[in-house]
C-alpha atoms as a PDB file:
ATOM      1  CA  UNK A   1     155.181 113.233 -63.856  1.00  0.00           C
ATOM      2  CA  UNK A   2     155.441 116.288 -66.042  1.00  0.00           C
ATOM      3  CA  UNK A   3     151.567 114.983 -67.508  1.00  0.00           C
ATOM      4  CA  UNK A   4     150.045 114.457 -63.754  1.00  0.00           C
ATOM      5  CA  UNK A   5     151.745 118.077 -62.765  1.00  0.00           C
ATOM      6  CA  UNK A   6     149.884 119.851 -66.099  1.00  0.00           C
ATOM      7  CA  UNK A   7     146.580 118.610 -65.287  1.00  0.00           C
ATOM      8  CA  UNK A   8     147.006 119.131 -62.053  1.00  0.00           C
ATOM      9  CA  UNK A   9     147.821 122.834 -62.480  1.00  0.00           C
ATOM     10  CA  UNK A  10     144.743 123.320 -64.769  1.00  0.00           C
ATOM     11  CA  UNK A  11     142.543 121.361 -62.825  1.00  0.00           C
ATOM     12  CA  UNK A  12     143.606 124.439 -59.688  1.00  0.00           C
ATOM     13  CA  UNK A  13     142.793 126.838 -62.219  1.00  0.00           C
ATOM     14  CA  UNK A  14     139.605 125.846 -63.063  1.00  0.00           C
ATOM     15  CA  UNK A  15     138.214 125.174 -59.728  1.00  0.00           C
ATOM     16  CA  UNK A  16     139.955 129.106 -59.200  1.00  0.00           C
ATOM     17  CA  UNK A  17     137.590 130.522 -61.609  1.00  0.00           C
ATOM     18  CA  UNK A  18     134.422 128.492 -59.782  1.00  0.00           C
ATOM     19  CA  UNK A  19     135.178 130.018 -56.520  1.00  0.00           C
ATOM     20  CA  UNK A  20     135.438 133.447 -57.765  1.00  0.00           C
ATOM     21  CA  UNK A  21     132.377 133.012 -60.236  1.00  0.00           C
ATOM     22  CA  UNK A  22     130.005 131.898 -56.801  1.00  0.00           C
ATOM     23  CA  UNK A  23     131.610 134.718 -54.927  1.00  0.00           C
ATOM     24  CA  UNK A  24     130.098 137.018 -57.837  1.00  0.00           C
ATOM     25  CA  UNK A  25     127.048 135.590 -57.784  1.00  0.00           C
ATOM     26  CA  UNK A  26     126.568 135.779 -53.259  1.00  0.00           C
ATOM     27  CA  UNK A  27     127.486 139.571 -53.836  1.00  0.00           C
ATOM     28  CA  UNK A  28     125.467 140.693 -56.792  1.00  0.00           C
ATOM     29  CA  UNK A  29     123.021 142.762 -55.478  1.00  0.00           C
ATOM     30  CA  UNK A  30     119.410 141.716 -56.202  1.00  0.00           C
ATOM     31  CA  UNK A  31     117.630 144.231 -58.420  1.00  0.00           C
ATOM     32  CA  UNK A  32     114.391 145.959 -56.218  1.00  0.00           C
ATOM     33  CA  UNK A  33     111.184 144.852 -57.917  1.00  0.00           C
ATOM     34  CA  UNK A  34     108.647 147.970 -58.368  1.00  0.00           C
ATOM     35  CA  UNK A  35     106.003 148.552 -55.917  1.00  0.00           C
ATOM     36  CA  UNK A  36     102.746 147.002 -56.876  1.00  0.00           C
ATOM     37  CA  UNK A  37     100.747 150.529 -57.688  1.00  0.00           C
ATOM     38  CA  UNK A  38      97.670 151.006 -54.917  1.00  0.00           C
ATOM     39  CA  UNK A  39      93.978 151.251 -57.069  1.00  0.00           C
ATOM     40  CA  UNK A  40      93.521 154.305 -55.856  1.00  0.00           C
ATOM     41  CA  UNK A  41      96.892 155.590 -57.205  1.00  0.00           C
ATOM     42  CA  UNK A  42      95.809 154.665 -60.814  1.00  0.00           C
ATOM     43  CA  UNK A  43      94.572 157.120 -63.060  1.00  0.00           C
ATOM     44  CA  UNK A  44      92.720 156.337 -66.029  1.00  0.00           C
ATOM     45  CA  UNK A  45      93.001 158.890 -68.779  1.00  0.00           C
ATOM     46  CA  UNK A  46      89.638 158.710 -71.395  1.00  0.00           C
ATOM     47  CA  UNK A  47      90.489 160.776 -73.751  1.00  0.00           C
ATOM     48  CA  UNK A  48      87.554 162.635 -75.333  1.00  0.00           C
ATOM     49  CA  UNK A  49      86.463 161.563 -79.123  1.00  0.00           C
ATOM     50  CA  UNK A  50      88.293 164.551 -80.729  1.00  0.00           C
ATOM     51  CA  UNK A  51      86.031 166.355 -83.639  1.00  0.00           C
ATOM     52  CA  UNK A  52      86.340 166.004 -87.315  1.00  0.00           C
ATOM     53  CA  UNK A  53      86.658 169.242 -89.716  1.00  0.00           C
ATOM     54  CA  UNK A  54      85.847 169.720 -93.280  1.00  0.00           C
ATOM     55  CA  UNK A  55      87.512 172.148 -95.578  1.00  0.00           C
ATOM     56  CA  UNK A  56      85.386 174.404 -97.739  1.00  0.00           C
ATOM     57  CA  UNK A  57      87.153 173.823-101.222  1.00  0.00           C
ATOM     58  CA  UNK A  58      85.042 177.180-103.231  1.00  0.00           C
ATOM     59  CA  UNK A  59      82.987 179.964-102.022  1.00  0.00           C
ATOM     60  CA  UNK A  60      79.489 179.030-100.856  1.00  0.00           C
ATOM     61  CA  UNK A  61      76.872 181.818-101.963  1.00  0.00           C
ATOM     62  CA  UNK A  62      73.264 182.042 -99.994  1.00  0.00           C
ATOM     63  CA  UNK A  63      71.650 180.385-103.484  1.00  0.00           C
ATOM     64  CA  UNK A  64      73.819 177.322-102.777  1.00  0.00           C
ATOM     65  CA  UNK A  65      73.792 177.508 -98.889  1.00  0.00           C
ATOM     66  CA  UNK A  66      71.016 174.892 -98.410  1.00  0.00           C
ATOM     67  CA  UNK A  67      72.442 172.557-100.639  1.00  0.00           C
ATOM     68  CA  UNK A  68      76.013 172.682 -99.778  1.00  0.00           C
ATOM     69  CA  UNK A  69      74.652 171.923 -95.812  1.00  0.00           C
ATOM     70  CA  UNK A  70      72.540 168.996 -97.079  1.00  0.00           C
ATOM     71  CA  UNK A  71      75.319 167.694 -99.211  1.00  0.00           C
ATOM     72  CA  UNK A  72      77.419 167.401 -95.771  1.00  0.00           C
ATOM     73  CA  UNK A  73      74.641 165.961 -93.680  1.00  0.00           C
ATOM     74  CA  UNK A  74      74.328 163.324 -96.090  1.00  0.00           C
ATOM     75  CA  UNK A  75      78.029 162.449 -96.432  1.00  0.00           C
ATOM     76  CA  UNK A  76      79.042 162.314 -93.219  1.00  0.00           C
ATOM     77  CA  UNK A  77      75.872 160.963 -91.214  1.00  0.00           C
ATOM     78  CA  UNK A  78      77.415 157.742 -91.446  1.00  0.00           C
ATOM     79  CA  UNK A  79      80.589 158.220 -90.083  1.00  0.00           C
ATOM     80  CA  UNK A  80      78.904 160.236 -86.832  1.00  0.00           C
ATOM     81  CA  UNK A  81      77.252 157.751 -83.716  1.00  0.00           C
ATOM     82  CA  UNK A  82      74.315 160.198 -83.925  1.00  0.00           C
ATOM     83  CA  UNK A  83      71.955 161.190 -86.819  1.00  0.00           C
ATOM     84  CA  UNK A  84      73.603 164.318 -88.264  1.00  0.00           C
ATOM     85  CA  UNK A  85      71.139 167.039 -88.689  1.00  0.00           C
ATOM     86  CA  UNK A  86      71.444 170.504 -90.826  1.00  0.00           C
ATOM     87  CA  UNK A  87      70.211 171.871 -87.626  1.00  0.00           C
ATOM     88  CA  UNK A  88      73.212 169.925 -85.543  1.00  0.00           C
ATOM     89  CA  UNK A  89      75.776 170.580 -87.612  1.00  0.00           C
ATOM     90  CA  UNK A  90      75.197 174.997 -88.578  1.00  0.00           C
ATOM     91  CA  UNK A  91      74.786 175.062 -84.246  1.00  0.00           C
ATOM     92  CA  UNK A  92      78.093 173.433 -84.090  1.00  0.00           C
ATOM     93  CA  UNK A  93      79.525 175.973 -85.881  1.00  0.00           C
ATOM     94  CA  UNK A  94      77.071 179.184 -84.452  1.00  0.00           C
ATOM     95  CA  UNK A  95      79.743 181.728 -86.634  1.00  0.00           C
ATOM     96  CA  UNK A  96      77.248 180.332 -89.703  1.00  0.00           C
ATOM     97  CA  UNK A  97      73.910 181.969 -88.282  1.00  0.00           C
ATOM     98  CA  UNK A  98      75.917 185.055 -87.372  1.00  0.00           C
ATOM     99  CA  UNK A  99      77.224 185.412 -90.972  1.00  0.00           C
ATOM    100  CA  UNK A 100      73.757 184.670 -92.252  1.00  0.00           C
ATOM    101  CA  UNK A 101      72.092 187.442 -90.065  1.00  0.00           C
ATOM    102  CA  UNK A 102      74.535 189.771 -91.192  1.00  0.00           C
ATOM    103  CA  UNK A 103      73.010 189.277 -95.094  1.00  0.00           C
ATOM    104  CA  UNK A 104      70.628 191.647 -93.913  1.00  0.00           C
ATOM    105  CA  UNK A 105      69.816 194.282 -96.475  1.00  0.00           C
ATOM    106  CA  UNK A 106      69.517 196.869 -93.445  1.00  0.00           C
ATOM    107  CA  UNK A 107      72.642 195.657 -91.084  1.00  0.00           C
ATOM    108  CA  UNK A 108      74.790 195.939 -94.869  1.00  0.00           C
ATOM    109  CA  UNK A 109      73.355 199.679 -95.278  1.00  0.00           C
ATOM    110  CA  UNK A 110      74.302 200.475 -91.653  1.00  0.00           C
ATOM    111  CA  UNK A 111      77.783 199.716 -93.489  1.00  0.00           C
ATOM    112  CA  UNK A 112      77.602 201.792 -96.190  1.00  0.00           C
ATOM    113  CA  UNK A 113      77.014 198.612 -98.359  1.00  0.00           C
ATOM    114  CA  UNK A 114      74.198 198.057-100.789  1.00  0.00           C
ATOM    115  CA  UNK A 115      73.009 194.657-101.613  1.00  0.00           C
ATOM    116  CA  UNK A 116      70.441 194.157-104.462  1.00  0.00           C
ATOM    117  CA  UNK A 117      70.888 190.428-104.650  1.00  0.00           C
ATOM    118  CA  UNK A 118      70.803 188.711-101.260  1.00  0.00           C
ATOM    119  CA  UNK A 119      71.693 185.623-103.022  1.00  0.00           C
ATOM    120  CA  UNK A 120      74.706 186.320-104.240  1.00  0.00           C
ATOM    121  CA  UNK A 121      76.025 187.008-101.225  1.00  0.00           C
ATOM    122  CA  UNK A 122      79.277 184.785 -99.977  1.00  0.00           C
ATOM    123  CA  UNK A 123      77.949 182.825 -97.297  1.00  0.00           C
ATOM    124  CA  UNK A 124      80.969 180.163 -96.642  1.00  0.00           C
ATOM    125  CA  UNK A 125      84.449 181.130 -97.722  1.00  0.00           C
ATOM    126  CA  UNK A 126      87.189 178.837 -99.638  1.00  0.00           C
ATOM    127  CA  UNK A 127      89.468 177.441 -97.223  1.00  0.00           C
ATOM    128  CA  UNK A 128      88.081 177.891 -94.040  1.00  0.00           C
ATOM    129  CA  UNK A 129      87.037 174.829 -91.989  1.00  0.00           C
ATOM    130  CA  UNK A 130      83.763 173.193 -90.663  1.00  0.00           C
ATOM    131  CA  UNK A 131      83.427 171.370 -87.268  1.00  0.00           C
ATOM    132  CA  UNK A 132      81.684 167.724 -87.241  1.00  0.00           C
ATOM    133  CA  UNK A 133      80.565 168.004 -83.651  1.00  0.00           C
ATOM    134  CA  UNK A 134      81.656 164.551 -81.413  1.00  0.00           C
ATOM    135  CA  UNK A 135      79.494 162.699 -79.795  1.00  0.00           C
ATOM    136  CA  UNK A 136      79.039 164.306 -76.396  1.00  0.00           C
ATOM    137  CA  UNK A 137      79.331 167.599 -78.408  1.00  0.00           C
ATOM    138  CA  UNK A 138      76.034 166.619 -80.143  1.00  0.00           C
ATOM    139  CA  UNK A 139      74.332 165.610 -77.150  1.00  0.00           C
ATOM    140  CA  UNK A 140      74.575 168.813 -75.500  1.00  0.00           C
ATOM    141  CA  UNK A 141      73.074 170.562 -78.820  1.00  0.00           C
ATOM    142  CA  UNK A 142      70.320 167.755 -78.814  1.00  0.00           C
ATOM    143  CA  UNK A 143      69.491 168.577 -75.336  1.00  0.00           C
ATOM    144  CA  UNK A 144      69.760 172.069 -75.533  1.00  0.00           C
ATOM    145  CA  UNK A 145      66.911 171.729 -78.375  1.00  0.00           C
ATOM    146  CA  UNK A 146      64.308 169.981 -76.103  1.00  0.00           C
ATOM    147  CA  UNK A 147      64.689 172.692 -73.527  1.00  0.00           C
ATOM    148  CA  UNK A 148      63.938 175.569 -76.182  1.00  0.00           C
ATOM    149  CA  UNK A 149      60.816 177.279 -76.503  1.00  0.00           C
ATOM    150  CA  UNK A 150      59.328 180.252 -78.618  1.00  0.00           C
ATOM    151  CA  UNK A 151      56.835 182.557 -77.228  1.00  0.00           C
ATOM    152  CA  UNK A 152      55.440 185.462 -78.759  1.00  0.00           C
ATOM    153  CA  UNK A 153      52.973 188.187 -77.003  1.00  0.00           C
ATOM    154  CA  UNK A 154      51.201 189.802 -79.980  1.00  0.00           C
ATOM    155  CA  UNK A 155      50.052 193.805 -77.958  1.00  0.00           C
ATOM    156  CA  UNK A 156      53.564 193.209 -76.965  1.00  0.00           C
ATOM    157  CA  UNK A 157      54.600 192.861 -80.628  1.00  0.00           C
ATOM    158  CA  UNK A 158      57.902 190.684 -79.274  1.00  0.00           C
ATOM    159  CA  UNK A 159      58.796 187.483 -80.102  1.00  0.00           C
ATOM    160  CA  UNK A 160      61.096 185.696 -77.218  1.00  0.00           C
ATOM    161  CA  UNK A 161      63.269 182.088 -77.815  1.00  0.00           C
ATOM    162  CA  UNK A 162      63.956 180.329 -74.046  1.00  0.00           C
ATOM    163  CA  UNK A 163      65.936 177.731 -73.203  1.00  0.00           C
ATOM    164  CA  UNK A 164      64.148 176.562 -69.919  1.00  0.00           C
ATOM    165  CA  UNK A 165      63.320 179.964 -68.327  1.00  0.00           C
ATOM    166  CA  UNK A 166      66.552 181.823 -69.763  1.00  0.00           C
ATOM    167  CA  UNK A 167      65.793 184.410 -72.246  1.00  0.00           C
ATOM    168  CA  UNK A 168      67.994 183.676 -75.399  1.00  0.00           C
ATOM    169  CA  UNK A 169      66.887 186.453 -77.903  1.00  0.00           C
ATOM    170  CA  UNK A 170      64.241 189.178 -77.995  1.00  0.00           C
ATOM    171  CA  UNK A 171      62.794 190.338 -81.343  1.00  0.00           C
ATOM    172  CA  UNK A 172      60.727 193.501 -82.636  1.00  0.00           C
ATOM    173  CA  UNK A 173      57.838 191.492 -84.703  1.00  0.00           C
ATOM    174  CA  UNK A 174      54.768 192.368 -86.649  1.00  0.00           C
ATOM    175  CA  UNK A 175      51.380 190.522 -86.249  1.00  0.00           C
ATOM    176  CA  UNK A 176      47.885 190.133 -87.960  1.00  0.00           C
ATOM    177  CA  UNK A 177      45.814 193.348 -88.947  1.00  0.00           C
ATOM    178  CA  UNK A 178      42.611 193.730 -86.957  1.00  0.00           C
ATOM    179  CA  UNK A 179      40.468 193.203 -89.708  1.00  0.00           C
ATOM    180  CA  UNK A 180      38.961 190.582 -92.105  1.00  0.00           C
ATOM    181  CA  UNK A 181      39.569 190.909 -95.585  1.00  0.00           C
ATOM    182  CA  UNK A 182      38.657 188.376 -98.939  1.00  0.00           C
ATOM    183  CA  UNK A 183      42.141 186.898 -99.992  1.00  0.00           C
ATOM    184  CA  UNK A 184      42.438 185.341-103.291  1.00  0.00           C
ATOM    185  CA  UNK A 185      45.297 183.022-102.249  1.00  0.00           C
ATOM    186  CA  UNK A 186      42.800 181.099-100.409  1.00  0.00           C
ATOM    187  CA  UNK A 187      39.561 182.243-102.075  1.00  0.00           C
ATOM    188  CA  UNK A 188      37.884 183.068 -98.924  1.00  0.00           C
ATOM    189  CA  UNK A 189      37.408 186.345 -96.588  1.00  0.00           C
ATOM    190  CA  UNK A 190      39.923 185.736 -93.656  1.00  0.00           C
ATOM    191  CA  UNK A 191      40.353 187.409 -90.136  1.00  0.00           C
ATOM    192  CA  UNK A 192      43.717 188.705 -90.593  1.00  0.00           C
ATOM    193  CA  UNK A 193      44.430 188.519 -86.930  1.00  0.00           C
ATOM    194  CA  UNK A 194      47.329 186.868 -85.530  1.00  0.00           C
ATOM    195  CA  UNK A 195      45.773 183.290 -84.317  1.00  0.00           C
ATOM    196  CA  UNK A 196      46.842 182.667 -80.133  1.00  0.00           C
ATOM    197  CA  UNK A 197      47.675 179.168 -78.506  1.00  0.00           C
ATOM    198  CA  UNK A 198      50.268 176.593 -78.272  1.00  0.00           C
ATOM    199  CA  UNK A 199      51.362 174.256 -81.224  1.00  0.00           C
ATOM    200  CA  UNK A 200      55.044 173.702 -82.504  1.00  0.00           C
ATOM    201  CA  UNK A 201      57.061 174.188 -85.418  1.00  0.00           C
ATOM    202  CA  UNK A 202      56.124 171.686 -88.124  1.00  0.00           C
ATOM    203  CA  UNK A 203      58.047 172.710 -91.096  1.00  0.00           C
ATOM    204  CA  UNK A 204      59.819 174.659 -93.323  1.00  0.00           C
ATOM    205  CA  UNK A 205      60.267 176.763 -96.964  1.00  0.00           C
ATOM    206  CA  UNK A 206      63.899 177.075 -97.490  1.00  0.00           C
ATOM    207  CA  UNK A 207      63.469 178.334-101.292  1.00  0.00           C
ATOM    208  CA  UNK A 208      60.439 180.556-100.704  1.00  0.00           C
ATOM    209  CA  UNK A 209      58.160 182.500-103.530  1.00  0.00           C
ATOM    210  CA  UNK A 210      56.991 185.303-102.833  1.00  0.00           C
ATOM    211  CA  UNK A 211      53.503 185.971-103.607  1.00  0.00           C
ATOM    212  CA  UNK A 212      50.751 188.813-102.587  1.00  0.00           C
ATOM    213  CA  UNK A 213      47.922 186.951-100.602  1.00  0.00           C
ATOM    214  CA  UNK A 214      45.299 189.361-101.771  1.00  0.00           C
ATOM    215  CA  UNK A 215      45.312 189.226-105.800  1.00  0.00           C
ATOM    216  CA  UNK A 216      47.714 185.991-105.734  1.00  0.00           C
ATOM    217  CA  UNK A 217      50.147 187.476-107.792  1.00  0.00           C
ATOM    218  CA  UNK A 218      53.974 186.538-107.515  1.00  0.00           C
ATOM    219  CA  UNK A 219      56.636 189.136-107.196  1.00  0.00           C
ATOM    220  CA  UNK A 220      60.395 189.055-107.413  1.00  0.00           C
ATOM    221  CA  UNK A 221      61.683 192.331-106.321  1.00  0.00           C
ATOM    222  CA  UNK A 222      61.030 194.360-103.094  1.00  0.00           C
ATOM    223  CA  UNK A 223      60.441 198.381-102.630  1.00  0.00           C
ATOM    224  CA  UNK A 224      62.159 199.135 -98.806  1.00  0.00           C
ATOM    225  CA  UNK A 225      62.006 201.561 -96.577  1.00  0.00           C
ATOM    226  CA  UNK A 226      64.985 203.533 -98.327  1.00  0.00           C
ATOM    227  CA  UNK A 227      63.043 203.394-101.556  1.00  0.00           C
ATOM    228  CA  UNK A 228      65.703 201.350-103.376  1.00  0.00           C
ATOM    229  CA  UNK A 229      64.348 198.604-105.329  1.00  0.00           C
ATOM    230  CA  UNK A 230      66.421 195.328-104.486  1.00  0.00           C
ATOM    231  CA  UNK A 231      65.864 191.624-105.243  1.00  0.00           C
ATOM    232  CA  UNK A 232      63.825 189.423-102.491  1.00  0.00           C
ATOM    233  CA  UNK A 233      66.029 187.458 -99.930  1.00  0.00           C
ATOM    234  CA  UNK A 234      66.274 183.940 -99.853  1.00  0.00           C
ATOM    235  CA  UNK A 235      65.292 183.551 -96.175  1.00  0.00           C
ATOM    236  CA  UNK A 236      63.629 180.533 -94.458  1.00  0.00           C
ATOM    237  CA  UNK A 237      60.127 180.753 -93.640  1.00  0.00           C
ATOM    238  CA  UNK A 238      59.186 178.839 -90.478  1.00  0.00           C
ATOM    239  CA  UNK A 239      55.870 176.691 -90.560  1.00  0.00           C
ATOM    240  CA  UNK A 240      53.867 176.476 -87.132  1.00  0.00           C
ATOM    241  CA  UNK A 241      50.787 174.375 -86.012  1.00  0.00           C
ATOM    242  CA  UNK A 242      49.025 176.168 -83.394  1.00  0.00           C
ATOM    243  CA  UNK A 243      45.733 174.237 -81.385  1.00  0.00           C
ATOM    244  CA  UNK A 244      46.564 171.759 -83.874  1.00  0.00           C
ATOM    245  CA  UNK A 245      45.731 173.338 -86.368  1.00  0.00           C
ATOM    246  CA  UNK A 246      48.221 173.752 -89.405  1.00  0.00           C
ATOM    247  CA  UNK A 247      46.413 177.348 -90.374  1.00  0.00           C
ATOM    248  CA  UNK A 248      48.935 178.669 -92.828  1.00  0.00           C
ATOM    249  CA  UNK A 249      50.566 180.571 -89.948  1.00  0.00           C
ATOM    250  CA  UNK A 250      54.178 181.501 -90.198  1.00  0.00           C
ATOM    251  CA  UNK A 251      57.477 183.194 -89.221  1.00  0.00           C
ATOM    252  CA  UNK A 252      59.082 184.663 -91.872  1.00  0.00           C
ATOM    253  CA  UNK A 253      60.811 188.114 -92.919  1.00  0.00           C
ATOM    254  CA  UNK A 254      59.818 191.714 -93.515  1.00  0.00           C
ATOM    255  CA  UNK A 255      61.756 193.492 -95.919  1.00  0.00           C
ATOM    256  CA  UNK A 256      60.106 196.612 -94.680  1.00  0.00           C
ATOM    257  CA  UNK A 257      61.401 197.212 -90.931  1.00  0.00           C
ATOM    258  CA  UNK A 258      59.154 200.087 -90.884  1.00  0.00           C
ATOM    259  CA  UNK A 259      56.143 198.131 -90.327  1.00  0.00           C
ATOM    260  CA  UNK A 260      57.570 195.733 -87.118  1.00  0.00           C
ATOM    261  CA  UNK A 261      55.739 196.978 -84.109  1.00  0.00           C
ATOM    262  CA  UNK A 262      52.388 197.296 -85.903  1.00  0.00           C
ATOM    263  CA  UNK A 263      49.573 194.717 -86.506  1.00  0.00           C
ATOM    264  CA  UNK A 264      50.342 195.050 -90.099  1.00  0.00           C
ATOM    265  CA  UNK A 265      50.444 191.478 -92.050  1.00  0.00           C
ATOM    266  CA  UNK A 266      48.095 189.217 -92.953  1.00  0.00           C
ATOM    267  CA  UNK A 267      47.925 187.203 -89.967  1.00  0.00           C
ATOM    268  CA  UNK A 268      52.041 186.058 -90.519  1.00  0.00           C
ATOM    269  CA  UNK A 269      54.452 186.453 -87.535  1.00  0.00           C
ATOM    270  CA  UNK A 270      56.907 189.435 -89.182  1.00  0.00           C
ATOM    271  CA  UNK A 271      60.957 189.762 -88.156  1.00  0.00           C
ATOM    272  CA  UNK A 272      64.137 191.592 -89.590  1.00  0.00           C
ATOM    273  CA  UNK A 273      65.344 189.086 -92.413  1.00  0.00           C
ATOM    274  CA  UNK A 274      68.469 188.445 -90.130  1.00  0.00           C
ATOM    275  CA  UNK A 275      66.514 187.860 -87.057  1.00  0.00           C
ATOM    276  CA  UNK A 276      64.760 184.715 -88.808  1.00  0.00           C
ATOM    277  CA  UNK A 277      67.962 182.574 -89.385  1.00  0.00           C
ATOM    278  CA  UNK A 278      68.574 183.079 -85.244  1.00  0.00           C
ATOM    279  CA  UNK A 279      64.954 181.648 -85.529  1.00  0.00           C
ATOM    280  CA  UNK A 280      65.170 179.552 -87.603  1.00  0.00           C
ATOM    281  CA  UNK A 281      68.668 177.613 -86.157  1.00  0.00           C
ATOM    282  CA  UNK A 282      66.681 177.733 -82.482  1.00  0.00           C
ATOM    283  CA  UNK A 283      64.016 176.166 -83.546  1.00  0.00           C
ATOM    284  CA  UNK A 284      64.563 172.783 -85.326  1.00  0.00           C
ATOM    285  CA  UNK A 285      60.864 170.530 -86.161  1.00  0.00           C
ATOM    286  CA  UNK A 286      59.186 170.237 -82.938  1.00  0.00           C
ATOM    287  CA  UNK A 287      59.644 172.907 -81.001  1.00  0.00           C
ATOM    288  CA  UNK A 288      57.024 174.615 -78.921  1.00  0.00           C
ATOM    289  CA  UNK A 289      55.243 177.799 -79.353  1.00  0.00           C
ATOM    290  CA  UNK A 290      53.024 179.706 -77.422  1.00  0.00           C
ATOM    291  CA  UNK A 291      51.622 182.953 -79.120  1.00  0.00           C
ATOM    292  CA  UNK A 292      49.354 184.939 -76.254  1.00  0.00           C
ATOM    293  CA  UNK A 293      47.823 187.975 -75.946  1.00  0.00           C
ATOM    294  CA  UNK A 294      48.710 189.572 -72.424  1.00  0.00           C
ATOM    295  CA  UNK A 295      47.949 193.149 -72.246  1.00  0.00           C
ATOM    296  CA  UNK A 296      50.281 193.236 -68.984  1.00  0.00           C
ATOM    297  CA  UNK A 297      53.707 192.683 -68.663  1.00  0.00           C
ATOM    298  CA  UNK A 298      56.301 193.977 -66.195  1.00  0.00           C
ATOM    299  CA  UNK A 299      58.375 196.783 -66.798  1.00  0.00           C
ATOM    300  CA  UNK A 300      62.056 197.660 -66.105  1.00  0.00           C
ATOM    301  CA  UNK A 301      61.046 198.537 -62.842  1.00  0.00           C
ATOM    302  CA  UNK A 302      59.301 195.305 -62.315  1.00  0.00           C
ATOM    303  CA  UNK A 303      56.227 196.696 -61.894  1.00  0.00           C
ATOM    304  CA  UNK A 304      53.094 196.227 -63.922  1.00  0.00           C
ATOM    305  CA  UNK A 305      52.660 197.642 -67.433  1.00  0.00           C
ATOM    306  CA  UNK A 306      49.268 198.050 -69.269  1.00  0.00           C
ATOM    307  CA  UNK A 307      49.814 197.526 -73.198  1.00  0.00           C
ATOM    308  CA  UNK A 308      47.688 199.113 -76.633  1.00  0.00           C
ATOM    309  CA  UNK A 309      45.297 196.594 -76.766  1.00  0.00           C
ATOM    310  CA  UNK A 310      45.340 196.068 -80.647  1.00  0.00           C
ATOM    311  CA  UNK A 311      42.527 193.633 -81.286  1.00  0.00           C
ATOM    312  CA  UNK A 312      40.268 195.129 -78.351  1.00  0.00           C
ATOM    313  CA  UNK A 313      39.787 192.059 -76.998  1.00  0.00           C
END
């Protein structure tokens, strides 16, 4: 009797504990699933490719300038979806051309600085950083150099660089003398006149000599206008091809500012030396040029202006 009344008791117990367990269960509240999210209430995030930099470990001088650039094109063209250009990368970073027109012997007097060697010059300080431009960040430089055009009026002695029909820069150039004159450099009597027409750019002389066309005879230093006696610039010169014809025709530096506004060279498109690295940065291999002669042009007041007609055409 004492066994039956035990098992009896537990077996009350247990089934006590069942109730109360499915009582628990009927009156836990059932957890609220989320809300299935509308498509139009999902916003994708892209993020954009972020750009790589590069440290500059030493001082960069204008004699090592070129080949520091090329050193990084080379390196890091394969890591970049696009083919990295010296071109690309110095308009990625436009402070470079800015700090290369400011080598300029005559922007450094304006400072009370004299510079006999151009090449010395620090170009690219230790420690700062260079941008590797993305991908869409490239495009838009790649695009912006198909829309770019040079065009130079020679009575107007002004060389212009568009992009579409904005006017990006406006230079003070010399052109061609109005004459014709036996030049040993190519052994023949040349017009001297600035040649017109259309053509492009079609190459370059980063590491230029310097040489007198008329007896052929190289120099190394430069008399300016200030009658100091400096060192020649390393400055690009910029090859053209104009009516298809590769003529020997370029764009290249004047040490002597005095002579800009003149038909003065020998047939050479003349510029401030800092004014050809804006140049030369705008205008990558195949980029148009027109060179014209148009003796009218409109004034400030938009009204027509009759120029010195230099080669009395």
């Amino acid at each position: 009797m004492m066994k039956l009344n035990k098992s009896f008791f537990a077996f009350i117990v247990l089934l006590i504990i069942l109730v109360m367990f499915g009582i628990f269960l009927i009156t836990k509240p059932i957890p609220k699933k989320d809300p299935i999210p509308k498509k139009e209430s999902i916003i994708l995030r892209v993020e954009k490719p972020s750009t790589q930099k590069i440290r500059i470990h030493k001082d960069i001088t204008v004699e090592n300038y070129f080949s520091f650039i090329d050193s990084l094109v080379i390196k890091y063209d394969s890591v970049t979806p696009y083919q990295l250009t010296e071109h690309l990368l110095v308009r990625a970073n436009p402070w470079i051309i800015d700090t290369l027109n400011n080598t300029d012997y005559y922007i450094q007097k304006a400072r009370d600085s004299f510079i006999y060697n151009q090449k010395k010059m620090i170009i690219l300080n230790k420690g700062i950083d260079l941008i590797i431009p993305n991908l869409e960040q490239a495009n838009e430089i790649l695009s912006s150099f198909k829309k770019t055009k040079i065009d130079v009026n020679i009575p107007e002695f002004k060389l212009r660089i568009y992009k579409d029909s904005t006017q990006l820069f406006s230079f003070l150039v010399r052109v061609g003398k109005d004459t014709k004159r036996f030049l040993k450099m190519s052994d023949r009597v040349q017009d001297l006149k600035t040649i017109t027409g259309k053509g492009t750019i079609v190459g370059y002389n980063r590491y230029p000599d310097y040489y007198n066309p008329v007896n052929s005879s190289r120099y190394f230093v430069t008399n300016r206008d200030d009658k100091r006696i400096t060192k020649l610039p390393q400055v690009p010169f910029i090859k053209t091809q104009i009516n298809g014809v590769r003529n020997g025709q370029l764009i290249h530096a004047t040490t002597n500012p005095n002579t800009l506004g003149k038909a003065y060279s020998n047939g050479c498109i003349g510029t401030e030396e800092g004014n050809v690295w804006v140049i030369y940065y705008y205008a990558p291999l195949g980029t148009k040029i027109t060179v014209r002669y148009d003796l009218t042009i409109k004034n400030k007041n938009d009204k027509d202006s009759l120029l010195i007609n230099v080669y009395d055409f």
